[in-house]
PDB file of N, CA and C in Angstrom:
ATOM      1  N   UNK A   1     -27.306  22.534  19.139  1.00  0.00           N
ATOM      2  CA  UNK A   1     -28.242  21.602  18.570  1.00  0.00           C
ATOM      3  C   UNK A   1     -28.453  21.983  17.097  1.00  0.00           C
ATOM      4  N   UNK A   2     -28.555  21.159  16.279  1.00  0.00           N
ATOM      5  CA  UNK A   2     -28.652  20.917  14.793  1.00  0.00           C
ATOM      6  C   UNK A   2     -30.071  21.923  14.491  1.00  0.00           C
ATOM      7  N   UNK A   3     -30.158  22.831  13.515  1.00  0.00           N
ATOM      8  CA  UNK A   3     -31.011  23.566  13.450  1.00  0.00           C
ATOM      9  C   UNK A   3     -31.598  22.554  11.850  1.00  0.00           C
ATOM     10  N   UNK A   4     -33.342  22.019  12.091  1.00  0.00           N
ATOM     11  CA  UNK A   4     -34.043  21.050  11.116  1.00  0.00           C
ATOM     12  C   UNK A   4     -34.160  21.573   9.837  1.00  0.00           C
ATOM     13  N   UNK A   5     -34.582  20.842   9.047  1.00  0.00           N
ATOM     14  CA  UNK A   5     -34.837  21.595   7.398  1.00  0.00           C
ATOM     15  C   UNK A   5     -36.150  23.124   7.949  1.00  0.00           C
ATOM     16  N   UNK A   6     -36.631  21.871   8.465  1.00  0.00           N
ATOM     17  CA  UNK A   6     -38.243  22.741   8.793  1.00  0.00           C
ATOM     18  C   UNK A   6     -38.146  24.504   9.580  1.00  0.00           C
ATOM     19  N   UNK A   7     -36.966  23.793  10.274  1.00  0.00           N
ATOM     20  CA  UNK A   7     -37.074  25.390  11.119  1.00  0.00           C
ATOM     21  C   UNK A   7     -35.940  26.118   9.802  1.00  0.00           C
ATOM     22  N   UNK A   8     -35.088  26.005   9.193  1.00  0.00           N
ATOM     23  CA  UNK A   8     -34.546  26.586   8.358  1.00  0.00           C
ATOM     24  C   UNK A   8     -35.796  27.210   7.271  1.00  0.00           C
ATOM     25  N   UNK A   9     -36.230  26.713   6.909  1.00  0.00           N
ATOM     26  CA  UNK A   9     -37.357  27.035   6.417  1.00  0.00           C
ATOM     27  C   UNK A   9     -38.304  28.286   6.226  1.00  0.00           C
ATOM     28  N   UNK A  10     -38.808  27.824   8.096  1.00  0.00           N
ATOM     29  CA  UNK A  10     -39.629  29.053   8.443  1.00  0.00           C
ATOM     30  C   UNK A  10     -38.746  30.273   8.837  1.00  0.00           C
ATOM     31  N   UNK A  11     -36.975  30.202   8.954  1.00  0.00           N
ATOM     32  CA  UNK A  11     -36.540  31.487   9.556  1.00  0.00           C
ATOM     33  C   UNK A  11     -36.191  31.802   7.878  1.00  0.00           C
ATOM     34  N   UNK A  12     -36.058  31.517   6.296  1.00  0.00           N
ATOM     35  CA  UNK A  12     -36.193  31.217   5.136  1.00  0.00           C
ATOM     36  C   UNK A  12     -37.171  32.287   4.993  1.00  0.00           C
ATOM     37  N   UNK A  13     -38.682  32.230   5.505  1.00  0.00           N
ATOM     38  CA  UNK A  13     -39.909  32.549   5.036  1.00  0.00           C
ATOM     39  C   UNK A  13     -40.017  34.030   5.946  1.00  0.00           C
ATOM     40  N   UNK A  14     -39.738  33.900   7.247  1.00  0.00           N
ATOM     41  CA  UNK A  14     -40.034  34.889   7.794  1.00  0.00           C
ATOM     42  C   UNK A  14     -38.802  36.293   7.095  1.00  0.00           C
ATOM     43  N   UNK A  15     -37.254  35.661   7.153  1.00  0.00           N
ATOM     44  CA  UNK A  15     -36.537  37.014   6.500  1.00  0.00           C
ATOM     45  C   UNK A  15     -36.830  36.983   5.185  1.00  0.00           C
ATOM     46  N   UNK A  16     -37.782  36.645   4.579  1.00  0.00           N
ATOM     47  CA  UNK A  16     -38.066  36.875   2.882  1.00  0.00           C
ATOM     48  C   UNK A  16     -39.055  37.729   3.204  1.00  0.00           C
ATOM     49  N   UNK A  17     -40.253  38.139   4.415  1.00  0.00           N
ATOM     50  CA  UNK A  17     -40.957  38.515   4.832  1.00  0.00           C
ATOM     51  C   UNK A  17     -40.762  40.296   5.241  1.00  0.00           C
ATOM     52  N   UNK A  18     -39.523  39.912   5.982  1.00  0.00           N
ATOM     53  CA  UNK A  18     -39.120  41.216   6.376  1.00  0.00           C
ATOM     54  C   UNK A  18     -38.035  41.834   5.658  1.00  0.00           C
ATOM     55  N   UNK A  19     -37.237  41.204   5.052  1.00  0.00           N
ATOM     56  CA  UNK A  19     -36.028  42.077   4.532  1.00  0.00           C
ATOM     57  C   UNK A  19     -35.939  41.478   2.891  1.00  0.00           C
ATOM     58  N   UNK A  20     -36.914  40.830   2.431  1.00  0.00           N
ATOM     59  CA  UNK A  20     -36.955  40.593   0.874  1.00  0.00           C
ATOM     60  C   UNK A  20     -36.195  39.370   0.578  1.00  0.00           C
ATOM     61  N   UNK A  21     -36.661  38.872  -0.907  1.00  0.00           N
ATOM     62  CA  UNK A  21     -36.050  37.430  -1.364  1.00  0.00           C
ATOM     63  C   UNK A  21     -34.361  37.699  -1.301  1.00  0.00           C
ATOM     64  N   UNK A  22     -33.899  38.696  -1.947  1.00  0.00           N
ATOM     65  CA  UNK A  22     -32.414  38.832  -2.001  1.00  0.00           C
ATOM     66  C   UNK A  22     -31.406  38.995  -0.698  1.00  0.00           C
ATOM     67  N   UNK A  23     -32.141  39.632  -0.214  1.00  0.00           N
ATOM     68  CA  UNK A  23     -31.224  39.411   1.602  1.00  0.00           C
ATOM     69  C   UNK A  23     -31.357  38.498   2.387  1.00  0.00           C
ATOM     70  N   UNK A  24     -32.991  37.452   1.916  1.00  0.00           N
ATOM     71  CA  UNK A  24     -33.268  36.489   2.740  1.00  0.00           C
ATOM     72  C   UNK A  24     -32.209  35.265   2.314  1.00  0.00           C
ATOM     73  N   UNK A  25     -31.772  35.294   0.876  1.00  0.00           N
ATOM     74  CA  UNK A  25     -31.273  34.525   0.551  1.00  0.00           C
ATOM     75  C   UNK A  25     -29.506  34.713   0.634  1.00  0.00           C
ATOM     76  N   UNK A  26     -28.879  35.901   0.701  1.00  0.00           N
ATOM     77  CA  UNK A  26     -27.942  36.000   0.888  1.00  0.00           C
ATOM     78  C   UNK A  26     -27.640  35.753   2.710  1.00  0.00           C
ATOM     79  N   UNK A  27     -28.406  36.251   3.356  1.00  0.00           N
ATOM     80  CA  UNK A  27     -28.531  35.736   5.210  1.00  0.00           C
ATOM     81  C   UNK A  27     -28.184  34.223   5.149  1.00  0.00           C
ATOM     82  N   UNK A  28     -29.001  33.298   4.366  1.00  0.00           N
ATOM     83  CA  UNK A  28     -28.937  31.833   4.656  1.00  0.00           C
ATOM     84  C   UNK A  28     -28.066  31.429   3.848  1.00  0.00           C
ATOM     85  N   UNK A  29     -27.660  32.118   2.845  1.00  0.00           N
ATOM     86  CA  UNK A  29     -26.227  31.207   2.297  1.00  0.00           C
ATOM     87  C   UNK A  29     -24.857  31.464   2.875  1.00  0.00           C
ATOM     88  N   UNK A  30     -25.252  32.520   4.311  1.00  0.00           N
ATOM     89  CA  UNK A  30     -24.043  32.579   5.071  1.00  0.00           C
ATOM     90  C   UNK A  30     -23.984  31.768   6.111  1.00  0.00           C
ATOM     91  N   UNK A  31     -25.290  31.165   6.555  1.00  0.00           N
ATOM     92  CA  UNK A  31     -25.312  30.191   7.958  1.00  0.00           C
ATOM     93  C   UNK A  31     -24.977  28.475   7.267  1.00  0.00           C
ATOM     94  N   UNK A  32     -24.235  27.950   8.049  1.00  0.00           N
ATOM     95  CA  UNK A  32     -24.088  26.600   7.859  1.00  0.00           C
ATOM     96  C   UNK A  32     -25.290  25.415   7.732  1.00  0.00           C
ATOM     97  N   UNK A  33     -25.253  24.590   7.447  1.00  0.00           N
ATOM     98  CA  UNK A  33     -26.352  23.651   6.763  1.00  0.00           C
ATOM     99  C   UNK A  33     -26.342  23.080   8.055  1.00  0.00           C
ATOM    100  N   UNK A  34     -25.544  22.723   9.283  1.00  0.00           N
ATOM    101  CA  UNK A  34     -24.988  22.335  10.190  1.00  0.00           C
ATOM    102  C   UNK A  34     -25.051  22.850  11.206  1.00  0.00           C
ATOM    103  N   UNK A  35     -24.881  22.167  12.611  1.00  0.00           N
ATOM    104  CA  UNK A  35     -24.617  23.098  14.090  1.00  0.00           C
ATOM    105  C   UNK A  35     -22.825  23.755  13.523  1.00  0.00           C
ATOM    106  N   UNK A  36     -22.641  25.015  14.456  1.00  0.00           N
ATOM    107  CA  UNK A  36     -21.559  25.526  14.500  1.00  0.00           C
ATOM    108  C   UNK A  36     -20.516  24.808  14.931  1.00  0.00           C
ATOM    109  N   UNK A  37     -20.945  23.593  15.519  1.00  0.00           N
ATOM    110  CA  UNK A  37     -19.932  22.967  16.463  1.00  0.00           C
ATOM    111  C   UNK A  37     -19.844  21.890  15.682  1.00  0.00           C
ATOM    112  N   UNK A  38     -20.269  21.480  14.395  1.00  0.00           N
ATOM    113  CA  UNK A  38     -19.646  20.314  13.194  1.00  0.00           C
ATOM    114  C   UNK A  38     -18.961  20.901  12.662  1.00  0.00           C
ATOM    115  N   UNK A  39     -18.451  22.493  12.270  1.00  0.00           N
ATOM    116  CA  UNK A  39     -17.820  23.060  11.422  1.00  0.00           C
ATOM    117  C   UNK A  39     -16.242  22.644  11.739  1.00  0.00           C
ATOM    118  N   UNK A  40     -15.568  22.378  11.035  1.00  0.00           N
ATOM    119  CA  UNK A  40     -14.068  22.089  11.526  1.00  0.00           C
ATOM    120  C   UNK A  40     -12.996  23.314  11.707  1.00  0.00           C
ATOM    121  N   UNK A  41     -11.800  23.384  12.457  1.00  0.00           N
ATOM    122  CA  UNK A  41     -11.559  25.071  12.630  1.00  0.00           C
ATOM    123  C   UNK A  41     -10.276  24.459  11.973  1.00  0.00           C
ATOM    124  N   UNK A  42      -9.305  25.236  11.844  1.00  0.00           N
ATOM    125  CA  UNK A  42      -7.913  25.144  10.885  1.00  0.00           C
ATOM    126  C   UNK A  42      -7.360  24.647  12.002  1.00  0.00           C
ATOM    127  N   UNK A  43      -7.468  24.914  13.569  1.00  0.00           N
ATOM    128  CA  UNK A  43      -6.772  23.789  14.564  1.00  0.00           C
ATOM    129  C   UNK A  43      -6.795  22.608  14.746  1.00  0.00           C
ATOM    130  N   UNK A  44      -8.430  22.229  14.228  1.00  0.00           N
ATOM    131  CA  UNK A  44      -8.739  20.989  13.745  1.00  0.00           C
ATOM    132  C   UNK A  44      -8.120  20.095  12.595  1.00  0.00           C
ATOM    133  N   UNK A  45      -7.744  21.339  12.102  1.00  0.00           N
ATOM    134  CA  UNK A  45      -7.375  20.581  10.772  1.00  0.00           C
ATOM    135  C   UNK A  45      -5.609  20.173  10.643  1.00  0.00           C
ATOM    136  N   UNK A  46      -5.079  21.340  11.563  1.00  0.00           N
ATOM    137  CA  UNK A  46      -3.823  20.712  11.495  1.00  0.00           C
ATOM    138  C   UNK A  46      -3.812  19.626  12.541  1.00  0.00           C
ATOM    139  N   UNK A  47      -4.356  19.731  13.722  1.00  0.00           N
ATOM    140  CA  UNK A  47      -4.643  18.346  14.227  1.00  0.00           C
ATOM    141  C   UNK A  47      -4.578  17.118  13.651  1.00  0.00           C
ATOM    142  N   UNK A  48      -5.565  17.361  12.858  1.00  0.00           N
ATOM    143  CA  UNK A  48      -5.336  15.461  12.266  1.00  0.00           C
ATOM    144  C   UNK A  48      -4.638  15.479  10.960  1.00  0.00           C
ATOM    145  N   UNK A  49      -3.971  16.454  10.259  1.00  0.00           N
ATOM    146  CA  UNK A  49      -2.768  16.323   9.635  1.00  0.00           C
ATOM    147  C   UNK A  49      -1.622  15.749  10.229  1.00  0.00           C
ATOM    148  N   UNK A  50      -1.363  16.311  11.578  1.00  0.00           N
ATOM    149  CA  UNK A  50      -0.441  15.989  12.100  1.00  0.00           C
ATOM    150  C   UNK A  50      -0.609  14.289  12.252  1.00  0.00           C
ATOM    151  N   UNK A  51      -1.892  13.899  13.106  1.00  0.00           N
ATOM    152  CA  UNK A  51      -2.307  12.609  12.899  1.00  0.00           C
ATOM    153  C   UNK A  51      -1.972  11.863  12.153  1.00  0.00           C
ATOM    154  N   UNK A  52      -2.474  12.250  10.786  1.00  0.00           N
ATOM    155  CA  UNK A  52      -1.649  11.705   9.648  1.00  0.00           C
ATOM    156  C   UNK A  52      -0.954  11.126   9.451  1.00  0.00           C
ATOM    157  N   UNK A  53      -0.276  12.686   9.648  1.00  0.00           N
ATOM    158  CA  UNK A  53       1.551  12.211   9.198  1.00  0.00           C
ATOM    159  C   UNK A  53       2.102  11.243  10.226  1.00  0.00           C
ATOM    160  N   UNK A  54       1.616  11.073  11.672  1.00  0.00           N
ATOM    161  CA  UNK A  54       1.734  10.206  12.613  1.00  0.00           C
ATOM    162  C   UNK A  54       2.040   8.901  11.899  1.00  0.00           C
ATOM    163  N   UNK A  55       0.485   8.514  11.554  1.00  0.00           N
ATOM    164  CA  UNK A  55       0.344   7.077  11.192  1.00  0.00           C
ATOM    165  C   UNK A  55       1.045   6.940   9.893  1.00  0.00           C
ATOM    166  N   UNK A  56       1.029   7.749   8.905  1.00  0.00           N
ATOM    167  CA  UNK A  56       2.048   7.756   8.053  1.00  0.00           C
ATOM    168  C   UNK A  56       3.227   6.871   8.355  1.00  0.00           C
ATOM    169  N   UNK A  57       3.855   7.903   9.010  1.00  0.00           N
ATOM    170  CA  UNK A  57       5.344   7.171   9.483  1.00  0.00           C
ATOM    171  C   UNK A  57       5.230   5.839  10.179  1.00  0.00           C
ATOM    172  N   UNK A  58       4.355   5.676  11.091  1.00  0.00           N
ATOM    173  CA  UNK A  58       4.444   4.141  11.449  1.00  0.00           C
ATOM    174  C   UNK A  58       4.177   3.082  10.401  1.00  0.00           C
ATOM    175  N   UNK A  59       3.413   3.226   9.293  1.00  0.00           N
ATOM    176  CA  UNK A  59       3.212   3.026   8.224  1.00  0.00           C
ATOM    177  C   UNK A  59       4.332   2.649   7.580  1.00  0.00           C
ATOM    178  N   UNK A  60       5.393   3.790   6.880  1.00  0.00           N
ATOM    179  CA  UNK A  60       6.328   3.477   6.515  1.00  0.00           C
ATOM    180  C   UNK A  60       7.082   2.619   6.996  1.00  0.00           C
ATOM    181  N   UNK A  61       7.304   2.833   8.642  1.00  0.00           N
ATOM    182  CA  UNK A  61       8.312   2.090   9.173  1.00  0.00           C
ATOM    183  C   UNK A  61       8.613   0.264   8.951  1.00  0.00           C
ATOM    184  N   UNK A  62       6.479   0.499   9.302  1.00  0.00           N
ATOM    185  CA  UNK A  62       6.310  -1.063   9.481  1.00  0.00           C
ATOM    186  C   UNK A  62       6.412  -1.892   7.637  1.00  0.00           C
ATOM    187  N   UNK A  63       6.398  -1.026   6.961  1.00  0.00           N
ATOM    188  CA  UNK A  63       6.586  -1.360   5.531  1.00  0.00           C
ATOM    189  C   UNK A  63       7.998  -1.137   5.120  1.00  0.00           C
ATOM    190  N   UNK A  64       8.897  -0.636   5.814  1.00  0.00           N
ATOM    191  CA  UNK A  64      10.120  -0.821   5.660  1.00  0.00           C
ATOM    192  C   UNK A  64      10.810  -2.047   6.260  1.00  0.00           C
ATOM    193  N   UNK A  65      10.549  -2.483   7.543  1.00  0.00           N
ATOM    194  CA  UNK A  65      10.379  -3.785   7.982  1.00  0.00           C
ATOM    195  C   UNK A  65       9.937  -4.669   7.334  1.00  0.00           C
ATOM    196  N   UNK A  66       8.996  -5.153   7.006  1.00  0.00           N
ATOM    197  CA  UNK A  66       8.597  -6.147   6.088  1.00  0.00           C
ATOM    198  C   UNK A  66       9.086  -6.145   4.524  1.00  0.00           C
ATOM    199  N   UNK A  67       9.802  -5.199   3.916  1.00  0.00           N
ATOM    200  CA  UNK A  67      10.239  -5.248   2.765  1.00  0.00           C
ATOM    201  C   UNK A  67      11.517  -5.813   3.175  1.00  0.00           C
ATOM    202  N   UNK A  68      12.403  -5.512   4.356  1.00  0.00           N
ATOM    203  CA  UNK A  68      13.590  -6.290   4.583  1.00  0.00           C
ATOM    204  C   UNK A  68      13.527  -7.422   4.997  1.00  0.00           C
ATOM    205  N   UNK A  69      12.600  -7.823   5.330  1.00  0.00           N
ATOM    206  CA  UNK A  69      12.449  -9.230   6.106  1.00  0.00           C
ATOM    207  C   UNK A  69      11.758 -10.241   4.531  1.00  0.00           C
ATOM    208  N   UNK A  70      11.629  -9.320   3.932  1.00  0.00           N
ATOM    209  CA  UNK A  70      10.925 -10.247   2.181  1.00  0.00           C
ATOM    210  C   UNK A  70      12.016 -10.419   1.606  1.00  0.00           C
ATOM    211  N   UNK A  71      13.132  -8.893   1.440  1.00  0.00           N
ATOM    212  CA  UNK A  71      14.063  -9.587   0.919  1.00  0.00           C
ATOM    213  C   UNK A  71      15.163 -10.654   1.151  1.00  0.00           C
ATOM    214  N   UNK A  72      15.280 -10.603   2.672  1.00  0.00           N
ATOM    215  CA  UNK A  72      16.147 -11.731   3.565  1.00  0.00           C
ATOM    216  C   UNK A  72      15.475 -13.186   3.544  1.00  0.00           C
ATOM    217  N   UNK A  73      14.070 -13.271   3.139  1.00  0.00           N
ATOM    218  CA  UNK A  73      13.447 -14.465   2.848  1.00  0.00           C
ATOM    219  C   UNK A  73      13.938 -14.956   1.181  1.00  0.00           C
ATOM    220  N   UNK A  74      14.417 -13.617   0.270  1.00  0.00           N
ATOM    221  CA  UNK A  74      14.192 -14.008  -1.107  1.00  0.00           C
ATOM    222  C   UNK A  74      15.510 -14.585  -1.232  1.00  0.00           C
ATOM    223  N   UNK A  75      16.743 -13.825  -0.906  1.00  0.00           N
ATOM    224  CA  UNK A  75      17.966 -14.033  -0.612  1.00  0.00           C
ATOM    225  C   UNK A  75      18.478 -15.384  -0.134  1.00  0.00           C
ATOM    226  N   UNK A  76      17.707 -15.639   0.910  1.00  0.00           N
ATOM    227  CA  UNK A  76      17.697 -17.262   1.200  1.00  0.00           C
ATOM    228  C   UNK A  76      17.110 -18.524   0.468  1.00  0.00           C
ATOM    229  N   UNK A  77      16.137 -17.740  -0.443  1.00  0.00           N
ATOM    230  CA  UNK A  77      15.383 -18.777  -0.913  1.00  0.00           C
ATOM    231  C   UNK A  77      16.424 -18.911  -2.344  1.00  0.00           C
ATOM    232  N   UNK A  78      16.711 -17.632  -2.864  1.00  0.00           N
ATOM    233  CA  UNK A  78      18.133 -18.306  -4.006  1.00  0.00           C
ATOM    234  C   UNK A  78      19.194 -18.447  -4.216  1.00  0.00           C
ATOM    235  N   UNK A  79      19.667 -18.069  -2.933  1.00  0.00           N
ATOM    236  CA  UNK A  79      20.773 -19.439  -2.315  1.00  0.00           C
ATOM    237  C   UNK A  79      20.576 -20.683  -2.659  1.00  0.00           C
ATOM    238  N   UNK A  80      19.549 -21.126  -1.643  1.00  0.00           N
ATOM    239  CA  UNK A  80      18.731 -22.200  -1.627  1.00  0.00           C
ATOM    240  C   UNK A  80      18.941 -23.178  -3.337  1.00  0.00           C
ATOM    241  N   UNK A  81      18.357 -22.322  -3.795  1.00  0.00           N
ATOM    242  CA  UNK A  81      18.324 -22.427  -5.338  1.00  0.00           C
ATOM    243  C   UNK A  81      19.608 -22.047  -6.263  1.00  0.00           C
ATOM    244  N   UNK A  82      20.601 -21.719  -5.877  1.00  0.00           N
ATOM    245  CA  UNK A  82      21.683 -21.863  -6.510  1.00  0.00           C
ATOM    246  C   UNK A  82      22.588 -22.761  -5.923  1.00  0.00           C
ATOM    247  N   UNK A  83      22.224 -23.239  -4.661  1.00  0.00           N
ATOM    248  CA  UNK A  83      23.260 -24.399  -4.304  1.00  0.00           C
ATOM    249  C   UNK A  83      22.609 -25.729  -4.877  1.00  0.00           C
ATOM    250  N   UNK A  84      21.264 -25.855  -4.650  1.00  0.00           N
ATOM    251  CA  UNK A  84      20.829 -27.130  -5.730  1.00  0.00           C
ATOM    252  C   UNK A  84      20.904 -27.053  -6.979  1.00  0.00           C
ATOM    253  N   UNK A  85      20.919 -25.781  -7.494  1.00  0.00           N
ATOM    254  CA  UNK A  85      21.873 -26.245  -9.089  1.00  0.00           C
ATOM    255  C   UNK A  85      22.922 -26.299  -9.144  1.00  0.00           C
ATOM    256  N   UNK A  86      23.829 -25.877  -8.291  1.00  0.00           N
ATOM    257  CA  UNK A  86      25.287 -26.279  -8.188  1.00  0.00           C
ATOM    258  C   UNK A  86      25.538 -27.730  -7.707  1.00  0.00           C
ATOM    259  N   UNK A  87      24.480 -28.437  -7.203  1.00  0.00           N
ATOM    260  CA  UNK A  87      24.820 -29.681  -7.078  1.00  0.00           C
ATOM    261  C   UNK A  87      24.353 -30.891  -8.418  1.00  0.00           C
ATOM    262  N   UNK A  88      23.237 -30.042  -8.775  1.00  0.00           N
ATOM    263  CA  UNK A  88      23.103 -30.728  -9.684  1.00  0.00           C
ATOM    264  C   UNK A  88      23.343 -30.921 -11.088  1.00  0.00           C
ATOM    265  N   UNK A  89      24.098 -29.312 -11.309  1.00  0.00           N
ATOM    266  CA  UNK A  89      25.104 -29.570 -12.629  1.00  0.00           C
ATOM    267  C   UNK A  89      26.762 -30.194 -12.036  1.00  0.00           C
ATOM    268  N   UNK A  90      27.416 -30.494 -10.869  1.00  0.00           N
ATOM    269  CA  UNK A  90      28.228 -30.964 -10.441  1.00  0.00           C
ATOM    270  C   UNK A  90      27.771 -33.084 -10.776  1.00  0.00           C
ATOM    271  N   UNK A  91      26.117 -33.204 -10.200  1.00  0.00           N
ATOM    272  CA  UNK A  91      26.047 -34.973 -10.568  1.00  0.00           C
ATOM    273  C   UNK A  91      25.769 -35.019 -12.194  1.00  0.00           C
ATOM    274  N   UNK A  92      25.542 -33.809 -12.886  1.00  0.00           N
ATOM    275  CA  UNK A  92      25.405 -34.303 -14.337  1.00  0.00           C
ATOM    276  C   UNK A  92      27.190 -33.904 -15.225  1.00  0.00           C
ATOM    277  N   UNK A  93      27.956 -33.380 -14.382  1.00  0.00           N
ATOM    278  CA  UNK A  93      28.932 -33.499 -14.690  1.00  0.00           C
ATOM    279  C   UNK A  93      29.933 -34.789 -14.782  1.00  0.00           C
ATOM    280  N   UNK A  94      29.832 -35.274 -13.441  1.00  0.00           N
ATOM    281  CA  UNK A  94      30.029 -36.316 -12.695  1.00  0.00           C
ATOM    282  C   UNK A  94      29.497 -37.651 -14.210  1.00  0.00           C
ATOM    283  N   UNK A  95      28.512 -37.799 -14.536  1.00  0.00           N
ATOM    284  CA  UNK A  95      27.735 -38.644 -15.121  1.00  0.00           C
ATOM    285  C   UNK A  95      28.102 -38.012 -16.543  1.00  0.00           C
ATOM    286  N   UNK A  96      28.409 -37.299 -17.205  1.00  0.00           N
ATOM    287  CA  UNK A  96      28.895 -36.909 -18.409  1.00  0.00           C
ATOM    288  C   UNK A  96      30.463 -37.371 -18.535  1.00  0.00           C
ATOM    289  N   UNK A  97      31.150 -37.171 -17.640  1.00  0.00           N
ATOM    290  CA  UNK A  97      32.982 -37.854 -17.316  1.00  0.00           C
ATOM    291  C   UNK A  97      32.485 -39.273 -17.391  1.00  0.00           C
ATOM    292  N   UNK A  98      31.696 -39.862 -16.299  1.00  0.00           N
ATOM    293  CA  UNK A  98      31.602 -41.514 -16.185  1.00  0.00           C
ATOM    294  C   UNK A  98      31.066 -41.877 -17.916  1.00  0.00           C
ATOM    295  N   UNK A  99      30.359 -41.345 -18.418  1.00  0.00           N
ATOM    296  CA  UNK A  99      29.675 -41.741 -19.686  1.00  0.00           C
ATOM    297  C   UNK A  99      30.673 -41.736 -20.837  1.00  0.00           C
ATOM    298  N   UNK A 100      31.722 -40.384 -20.752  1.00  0.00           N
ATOM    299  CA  UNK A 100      32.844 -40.003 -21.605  1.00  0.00           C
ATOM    300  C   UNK A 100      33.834 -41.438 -21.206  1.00  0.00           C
ATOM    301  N   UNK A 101      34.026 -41.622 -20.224  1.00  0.00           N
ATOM    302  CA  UNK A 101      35.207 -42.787 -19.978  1.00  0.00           C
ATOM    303  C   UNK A 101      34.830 -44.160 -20.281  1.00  0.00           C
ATOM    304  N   UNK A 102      33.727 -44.232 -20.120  1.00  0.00           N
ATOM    305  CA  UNK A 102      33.032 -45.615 -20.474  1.00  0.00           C
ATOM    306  C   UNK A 102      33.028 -45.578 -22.178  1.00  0.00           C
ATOM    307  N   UNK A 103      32.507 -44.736 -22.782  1.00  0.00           N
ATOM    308  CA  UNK A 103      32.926 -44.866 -24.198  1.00  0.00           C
ATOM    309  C   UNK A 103      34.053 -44.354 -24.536  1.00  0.00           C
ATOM    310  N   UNK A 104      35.290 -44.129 -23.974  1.00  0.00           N
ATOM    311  CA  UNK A 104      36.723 -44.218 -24.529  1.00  0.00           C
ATOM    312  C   UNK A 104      37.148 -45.100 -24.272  1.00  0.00           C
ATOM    313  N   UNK A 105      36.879 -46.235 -23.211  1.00  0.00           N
ATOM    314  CA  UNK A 105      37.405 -47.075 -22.653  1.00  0.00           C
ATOM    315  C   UNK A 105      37.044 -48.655 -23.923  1.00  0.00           C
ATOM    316  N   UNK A 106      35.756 -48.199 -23.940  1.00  0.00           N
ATOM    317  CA  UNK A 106      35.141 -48.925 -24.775  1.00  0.00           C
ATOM    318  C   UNK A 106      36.162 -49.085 -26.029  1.00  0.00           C
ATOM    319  N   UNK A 107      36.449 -48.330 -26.593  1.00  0.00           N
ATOM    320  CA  UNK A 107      36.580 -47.793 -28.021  1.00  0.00           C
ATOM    321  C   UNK A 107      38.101 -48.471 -27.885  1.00  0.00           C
ATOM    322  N   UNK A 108      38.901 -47.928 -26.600  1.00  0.00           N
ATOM    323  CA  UNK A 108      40.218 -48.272 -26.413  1.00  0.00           C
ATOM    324  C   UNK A 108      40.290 -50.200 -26.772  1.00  0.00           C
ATOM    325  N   UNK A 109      39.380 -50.477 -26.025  1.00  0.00           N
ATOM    326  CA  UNK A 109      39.225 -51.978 -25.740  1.00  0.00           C
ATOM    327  C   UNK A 109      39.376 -52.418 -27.301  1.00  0.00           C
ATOM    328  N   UNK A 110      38.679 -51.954 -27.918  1.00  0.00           N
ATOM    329  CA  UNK A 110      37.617 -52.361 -28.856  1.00  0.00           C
ATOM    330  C   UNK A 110      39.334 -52.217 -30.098  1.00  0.00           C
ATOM    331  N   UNK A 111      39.731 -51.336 -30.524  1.00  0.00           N
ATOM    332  CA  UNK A 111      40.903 -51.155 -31.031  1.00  0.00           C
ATOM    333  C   UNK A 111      41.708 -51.734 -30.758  1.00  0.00           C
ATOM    334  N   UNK A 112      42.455 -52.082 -29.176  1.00  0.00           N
ATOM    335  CA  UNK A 112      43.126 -53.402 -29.051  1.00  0.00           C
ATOM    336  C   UNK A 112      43.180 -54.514 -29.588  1.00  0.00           C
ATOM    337  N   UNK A 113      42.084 -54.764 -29.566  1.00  0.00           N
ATOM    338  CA  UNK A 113      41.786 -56.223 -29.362  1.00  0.00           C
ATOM    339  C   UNK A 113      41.589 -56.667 -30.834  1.00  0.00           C
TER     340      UNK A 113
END
């Protein structure tokens, strides 16, 4: 159980009582502010390192997944986008020949005649 300000206090007052300000104060800057059983132990601690690194990696994984599945979306999308400009510098080609023949044809006519 969590030891209160209040009772820290009075066990504060009583070893300043019996063993002086300097030991009373070196005693309580060795006890935890805390129950013993909030203190974390180094088993604890590699514990949830390990944890960690657990979710870490699923982490990565699932972000390695979705970066391939973004780029297989991007890949498709400029395709996508290089076959409609390939069609559409193919109809302004198309329409640059018809425009070129219509004014040679013209011109041909036109010199004949």
């Amino acid at each position: 159980m969590p030891v209160s300000e209040k009772e820290r206090l009075a066990l504060y007052q009583q070893l300043t009582e019996s063993f002086g300000p300097p030991h009373a104060e070196t005693l309580m800057e060795s006890l935890p502010p805390m129950s013993w059983e909030q203190l974390a132990t180094k088993d604890d601690l590699k514990l949830t390192a390990k944890e960690l690194r657990g979710e870490m990696a699923e982490m990565k994984a699932e972000l390695k997944g979705e970066m391939a599945e973004l780029r297989g979306e991007m890949q498709a999308g400029f395709a996508a986008i290089e076959f409609r400009f390939a069609q559409q510098t193919r109809t302004i080609m198309w329409a640059l020949t018809g425009f070129a023949l219509t004014v040679w044809i013209s011109l041909l006519v036109t010199n004949i005649g």
